[in-house]
N, C-alpha and C. Protein backbone atom coordinates (compact mmCIF):
# COMPACT_ATOMS: atom_id res chain seq x y z
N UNK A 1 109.54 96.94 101.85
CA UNK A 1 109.85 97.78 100.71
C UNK A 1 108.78 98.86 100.60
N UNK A 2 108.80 100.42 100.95
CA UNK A 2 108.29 101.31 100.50
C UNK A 2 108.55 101.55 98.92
N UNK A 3 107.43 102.66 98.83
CA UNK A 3 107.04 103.03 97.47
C UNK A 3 108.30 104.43 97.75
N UNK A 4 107.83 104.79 96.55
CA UNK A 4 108.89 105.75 95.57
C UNK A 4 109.07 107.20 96.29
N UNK A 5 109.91 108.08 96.70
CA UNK A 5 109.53 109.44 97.29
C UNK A 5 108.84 110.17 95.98
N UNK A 6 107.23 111.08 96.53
CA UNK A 6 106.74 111.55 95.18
C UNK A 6 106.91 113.21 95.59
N UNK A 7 107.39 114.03 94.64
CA UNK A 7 107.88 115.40 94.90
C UNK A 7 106.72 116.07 95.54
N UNK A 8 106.51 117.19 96.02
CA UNK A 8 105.25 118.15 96.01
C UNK A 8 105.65 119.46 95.29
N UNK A 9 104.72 119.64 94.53
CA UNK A 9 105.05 120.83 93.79
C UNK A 9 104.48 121.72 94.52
N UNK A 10 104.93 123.20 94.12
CA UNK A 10 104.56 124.22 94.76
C UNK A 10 104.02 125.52 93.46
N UNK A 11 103.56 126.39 93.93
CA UNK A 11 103.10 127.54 93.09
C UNK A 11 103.99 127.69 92.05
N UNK A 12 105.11 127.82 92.73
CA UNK A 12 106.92 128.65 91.98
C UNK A 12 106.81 126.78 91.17
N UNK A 13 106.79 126.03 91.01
CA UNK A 13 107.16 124.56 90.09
C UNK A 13 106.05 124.27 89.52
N UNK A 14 104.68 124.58 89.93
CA UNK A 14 103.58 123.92 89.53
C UNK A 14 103.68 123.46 87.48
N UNK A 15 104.02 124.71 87.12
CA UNK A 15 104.30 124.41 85.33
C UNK A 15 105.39 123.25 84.85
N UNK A 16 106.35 123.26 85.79
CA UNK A 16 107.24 121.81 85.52
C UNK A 16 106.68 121.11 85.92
N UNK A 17 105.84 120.85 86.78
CA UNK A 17 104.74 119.23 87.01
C UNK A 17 103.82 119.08 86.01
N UNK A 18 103.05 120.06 85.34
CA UNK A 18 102.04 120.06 84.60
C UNK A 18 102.70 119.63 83.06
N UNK A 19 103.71 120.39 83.14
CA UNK A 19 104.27 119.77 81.85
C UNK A 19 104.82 118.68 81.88
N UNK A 20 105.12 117.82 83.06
CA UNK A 20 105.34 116.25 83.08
C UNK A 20 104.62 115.72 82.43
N UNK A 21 103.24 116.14 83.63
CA UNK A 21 101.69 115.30 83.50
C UNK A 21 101.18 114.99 81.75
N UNK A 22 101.98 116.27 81.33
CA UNK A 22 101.34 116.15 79.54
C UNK A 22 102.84 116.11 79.06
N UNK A 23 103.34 115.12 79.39
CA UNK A 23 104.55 114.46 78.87
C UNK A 23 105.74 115.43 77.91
N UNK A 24 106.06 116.80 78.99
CA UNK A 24 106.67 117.75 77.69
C UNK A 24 107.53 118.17 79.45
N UNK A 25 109.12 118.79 78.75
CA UNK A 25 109.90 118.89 79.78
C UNK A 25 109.77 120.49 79.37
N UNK A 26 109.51 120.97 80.71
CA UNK A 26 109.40 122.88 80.94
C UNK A 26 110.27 123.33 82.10
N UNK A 27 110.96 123.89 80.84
CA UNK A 27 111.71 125.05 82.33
C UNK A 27 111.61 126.20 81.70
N UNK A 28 112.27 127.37 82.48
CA UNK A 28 112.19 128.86 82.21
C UNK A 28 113.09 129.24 81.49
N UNK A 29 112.67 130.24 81.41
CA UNK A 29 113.80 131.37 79.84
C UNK A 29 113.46 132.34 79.98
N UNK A 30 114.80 133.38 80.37
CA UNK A 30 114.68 135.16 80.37
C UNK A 30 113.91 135.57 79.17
N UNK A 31 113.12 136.47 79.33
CA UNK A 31 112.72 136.59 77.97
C UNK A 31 113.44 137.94 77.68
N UNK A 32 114.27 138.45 78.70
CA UNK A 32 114.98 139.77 78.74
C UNK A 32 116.46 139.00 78.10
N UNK A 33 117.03 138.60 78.78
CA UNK A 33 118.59 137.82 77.85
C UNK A 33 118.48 136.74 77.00
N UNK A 34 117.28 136.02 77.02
CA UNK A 34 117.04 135.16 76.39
C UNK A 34 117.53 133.41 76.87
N UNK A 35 117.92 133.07 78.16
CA UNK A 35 118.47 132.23 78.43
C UNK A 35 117.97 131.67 79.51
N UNK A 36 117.98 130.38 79.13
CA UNK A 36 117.20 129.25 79.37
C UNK A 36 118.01 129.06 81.29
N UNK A 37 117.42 128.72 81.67
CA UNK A 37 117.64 128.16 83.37
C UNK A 37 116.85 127.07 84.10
N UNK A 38 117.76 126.20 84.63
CA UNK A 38 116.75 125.24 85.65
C UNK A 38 117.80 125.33 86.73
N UNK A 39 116.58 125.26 87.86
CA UNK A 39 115.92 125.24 88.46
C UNK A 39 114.99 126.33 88.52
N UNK A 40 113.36 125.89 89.04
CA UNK A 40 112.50 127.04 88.86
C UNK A 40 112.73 128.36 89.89
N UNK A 41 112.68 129.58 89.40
CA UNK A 41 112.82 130.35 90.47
C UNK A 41 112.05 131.80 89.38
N UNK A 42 111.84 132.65 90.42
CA UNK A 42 110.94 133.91 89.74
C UNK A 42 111.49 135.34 89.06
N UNK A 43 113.08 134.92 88.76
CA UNK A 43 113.87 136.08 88.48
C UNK A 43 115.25 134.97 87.75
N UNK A 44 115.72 135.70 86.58
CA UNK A 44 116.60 135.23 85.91
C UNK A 44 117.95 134.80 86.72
N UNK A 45 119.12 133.85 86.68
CA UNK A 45 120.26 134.13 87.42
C UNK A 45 121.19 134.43 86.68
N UNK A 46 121.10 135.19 85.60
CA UNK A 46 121.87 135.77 84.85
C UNK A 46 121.85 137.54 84.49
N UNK A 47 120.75 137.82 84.35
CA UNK A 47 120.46 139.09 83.86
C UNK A 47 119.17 139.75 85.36
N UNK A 48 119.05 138.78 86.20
CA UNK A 48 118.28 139.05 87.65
C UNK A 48 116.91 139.93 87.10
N UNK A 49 116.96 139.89 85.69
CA UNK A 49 114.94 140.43 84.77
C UNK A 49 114.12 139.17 85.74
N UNK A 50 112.82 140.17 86.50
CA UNK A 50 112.04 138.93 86.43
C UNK A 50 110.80 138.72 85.46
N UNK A 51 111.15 138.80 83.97
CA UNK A 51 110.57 138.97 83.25
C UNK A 51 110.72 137.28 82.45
N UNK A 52 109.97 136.56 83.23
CA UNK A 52 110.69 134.90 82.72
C UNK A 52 109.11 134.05 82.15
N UNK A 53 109.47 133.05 81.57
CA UNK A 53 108.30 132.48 80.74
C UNK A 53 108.64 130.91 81.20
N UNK A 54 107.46 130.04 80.96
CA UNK A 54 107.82 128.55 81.07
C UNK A 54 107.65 128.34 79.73
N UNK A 55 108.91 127.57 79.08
CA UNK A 55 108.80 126.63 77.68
C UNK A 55 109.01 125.10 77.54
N UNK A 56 108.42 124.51 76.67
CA UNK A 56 108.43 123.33 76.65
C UNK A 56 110.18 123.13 75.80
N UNK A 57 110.97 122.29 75.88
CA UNK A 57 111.89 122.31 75.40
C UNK A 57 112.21 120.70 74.76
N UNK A 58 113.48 120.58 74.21
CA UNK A 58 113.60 119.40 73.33
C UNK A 58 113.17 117.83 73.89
N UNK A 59 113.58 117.97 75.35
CA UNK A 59 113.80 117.00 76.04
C UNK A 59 114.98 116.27 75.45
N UNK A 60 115.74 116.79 74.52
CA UNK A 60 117.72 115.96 74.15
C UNK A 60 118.59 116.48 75.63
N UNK A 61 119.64 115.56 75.43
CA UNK A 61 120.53 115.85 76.66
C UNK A 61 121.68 114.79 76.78
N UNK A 62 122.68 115.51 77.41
CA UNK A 62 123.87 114.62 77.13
C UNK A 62 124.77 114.36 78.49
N UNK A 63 124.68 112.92 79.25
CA UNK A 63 125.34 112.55 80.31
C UNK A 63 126.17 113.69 80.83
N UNK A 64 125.92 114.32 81.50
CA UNK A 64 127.61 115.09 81.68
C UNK A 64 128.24 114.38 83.18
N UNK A 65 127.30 113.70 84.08
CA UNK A 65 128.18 112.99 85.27
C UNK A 65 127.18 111.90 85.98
N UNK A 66 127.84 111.19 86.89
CA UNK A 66 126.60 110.43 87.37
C UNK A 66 127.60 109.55 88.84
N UNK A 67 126.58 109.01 89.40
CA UNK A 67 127.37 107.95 90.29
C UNK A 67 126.21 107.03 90.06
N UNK A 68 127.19 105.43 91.01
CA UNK A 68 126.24 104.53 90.14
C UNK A 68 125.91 104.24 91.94
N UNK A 69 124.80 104.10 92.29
CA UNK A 69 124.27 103.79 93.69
C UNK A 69 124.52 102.30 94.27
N UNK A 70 124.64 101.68 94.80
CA UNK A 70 124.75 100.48 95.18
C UNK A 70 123.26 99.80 96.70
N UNK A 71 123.94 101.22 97.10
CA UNK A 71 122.48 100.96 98.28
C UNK A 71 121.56 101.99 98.14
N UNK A 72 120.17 101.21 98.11
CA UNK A 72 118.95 102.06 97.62
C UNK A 72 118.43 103.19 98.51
N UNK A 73 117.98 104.13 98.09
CA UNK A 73 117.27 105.06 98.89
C UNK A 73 115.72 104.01 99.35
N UNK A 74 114.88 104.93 100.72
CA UNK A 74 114.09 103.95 100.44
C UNK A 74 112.95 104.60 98.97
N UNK A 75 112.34 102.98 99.21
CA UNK A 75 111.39 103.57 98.02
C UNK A 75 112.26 102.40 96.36
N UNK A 76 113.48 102.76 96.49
CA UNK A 76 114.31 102.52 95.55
C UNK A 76 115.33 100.99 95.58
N UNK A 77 114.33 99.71 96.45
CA UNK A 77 114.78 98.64 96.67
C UNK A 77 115.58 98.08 95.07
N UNK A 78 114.40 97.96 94.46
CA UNK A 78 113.95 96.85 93.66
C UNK A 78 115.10 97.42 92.37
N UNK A 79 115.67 98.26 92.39
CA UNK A 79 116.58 99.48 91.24
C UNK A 79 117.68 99.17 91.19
N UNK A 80 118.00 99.01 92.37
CA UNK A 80 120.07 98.63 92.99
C UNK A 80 120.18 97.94 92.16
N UNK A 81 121.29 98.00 91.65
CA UNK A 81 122.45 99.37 91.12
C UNK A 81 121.54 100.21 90.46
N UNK A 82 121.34 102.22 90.79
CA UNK A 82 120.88 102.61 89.86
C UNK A 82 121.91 104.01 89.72
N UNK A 83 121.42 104.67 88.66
CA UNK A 83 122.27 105.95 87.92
C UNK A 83 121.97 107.06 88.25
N UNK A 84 122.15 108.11 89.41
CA UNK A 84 122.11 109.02 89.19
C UNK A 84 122.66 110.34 88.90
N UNK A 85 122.28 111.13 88.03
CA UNK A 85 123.31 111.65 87.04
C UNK A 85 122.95 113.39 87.08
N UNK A 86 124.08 113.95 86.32
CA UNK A 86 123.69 115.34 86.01
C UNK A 86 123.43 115.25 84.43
N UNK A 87 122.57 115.94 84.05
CA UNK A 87 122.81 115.22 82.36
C UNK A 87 122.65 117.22 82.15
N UNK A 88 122.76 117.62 80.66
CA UNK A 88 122.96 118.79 79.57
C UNK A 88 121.69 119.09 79.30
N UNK A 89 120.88 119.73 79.75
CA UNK A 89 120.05 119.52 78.45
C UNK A 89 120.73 120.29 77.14
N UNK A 90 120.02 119.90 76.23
CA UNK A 90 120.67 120.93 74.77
C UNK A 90 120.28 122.44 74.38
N UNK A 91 119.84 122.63 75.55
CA UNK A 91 119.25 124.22 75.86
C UNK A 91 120.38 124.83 76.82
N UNK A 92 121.03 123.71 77.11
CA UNK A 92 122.08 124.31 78.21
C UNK A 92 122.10 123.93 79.69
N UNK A 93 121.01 124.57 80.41
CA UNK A 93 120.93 124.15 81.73
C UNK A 93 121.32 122.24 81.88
N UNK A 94 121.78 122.24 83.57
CA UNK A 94 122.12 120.96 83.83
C UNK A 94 121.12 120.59 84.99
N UNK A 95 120.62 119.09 84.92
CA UNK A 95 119.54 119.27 86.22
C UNK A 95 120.08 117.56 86.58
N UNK A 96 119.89 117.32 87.54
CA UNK A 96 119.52 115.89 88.04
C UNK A 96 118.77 115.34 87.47
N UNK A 97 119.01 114.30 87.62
CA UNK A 97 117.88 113.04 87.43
C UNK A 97 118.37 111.63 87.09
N UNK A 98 117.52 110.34 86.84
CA UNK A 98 117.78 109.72 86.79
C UNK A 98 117.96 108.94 85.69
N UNK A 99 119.23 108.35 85.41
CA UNK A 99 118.90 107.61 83.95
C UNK A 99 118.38 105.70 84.09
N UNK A 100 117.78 105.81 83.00
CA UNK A 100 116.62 104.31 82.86
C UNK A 100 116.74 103.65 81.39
N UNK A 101 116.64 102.46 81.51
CA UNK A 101 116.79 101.96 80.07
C UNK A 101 118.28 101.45 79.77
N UNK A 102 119.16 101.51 80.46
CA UNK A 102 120.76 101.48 80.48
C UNK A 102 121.13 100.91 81.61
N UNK A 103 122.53 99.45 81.35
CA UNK A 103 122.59 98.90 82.67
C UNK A 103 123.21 99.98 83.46
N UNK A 104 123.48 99.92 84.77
CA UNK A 104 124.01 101.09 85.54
C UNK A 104 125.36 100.44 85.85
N UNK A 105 126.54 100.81 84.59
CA UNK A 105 127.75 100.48 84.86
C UNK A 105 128.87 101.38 84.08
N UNK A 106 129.45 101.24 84.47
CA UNK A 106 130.77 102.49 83.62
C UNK A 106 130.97 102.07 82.28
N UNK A 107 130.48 100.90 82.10
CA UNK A 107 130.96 100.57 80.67
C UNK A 107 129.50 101.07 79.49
N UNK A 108 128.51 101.05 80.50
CA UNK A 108 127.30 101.46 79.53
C UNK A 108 126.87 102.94 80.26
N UNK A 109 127.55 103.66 80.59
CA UNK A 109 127.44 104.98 81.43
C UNK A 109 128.52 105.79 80.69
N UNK A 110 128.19 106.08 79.52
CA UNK A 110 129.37 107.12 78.69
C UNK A 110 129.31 108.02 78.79
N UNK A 111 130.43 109.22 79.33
CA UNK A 111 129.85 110.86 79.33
C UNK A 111 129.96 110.94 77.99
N UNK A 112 129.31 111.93 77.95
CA UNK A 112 128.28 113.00 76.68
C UNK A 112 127.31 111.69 76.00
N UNK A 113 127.71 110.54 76.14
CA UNK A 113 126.37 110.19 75.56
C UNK A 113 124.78 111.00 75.01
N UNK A 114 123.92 110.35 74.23
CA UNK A 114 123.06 111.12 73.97
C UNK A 114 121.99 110.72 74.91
N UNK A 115 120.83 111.58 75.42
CA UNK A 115 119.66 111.06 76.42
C UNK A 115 118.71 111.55 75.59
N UNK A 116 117.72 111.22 76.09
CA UNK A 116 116.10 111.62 75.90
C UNK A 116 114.91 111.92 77.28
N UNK A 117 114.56 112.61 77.30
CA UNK A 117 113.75 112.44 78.56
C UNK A 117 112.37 111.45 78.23
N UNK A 118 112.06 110.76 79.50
CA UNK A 118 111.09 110.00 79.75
C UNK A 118 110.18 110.43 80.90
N UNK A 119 109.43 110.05 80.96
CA UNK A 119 108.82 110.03 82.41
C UNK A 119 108.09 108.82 83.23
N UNK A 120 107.90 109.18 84.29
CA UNK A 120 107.73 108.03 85.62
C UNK A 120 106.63 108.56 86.34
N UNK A 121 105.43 107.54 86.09
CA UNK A 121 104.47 108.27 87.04
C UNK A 121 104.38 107.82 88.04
N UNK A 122 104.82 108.62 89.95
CA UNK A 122 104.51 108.54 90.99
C UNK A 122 103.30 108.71 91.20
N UNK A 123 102.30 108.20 91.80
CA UNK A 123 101.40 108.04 92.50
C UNK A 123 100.69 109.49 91.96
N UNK A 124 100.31 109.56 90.56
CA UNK A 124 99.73 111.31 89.73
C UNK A 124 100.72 112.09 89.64
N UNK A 125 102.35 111.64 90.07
CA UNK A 125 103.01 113.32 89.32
C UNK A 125 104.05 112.38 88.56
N UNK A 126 104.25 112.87 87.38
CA UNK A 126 104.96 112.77 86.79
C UNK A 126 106.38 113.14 86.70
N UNK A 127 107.70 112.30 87.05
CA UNK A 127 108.83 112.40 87.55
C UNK A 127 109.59 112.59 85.63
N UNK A 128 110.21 113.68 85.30
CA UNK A 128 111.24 113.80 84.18
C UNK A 128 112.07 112.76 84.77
N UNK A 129 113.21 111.43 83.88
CA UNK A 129 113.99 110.96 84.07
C UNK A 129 114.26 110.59 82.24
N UNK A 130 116.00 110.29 82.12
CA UNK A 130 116.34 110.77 81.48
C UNK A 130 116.68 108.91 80.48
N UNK A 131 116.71 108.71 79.73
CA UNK A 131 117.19 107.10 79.03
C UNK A 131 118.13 107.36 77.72
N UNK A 132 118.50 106.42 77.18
CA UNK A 132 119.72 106.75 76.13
C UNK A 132 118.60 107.27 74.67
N UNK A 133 118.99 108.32 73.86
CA UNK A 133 118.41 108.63 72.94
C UNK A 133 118.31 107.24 71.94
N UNK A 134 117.31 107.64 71.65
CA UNK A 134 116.66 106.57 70.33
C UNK A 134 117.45 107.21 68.72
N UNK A 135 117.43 106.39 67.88
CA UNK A 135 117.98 107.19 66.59
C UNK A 135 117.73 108.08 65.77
N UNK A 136 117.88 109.08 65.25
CA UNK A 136 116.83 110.27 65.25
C UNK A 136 116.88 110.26 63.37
């Protein structure tokens, strides 16, 4: 059983790792149209301004798809069955990741459900993954 794949960040992501590390989910926002985007990149994909900012955002989010894994990646023995999903955030953008805290089955895998982000520390970086919202 290997350990976990741990990402490498780069120049262009370094602010979405850092804002793991201090437990806050960051992605970008035109500051020209005003609209929020993930994945990191250095120019809007809407209004192509590369006039863009990193913000910390709600970390809310809502299932929008998922499959349920049966055979593990490596790294990912000990998990089988696990969830991986596209979830909403409530800013809009949709990103991957994984949901935790929830068995991994269709009956406890509801779309739009509500999420929360969590995090997972790999070996110093901090992985966003996503669990069922708490009651607010």
């Amino acid at each position: 059983m290997g350990s976990k794949p741990v990402p490498r960040p780069t120049p262009e992501t370094q602010p979405y790792w850092d804002g793991a590390r201090a437990g806050a989910l960051r992605i970008q926002r035109c500051t020209a149209c005003g609209r929020f985007y993930f994945y990191p990149r250095p120019f809007c994909p809407r209004c192509w301004s590369s006039d863009v900012e990193w913000v910390a955002v709600s970390g809310r989010a809502r299932l929008h798809s998922y499959v349920i894994n049966h055979r593990p990646a490596p790294g990912f023995d000990e998990e089988a069955p696990y969830a991986i999903a596209v979830v909403e955030l409530e800013e809009g953008p949709r990103m991957m990741s994984s949901i935790v805290g929830v068995e991994a089955t269709p009956e406890s895998l509801v779309l739009d459900m509500d999420l929360e982000v969590a995090f997972e520390d790999r070996d110093g970086i901090c992985v966003p993954v996503f669990r069922p919202a708490r009651a607010r």
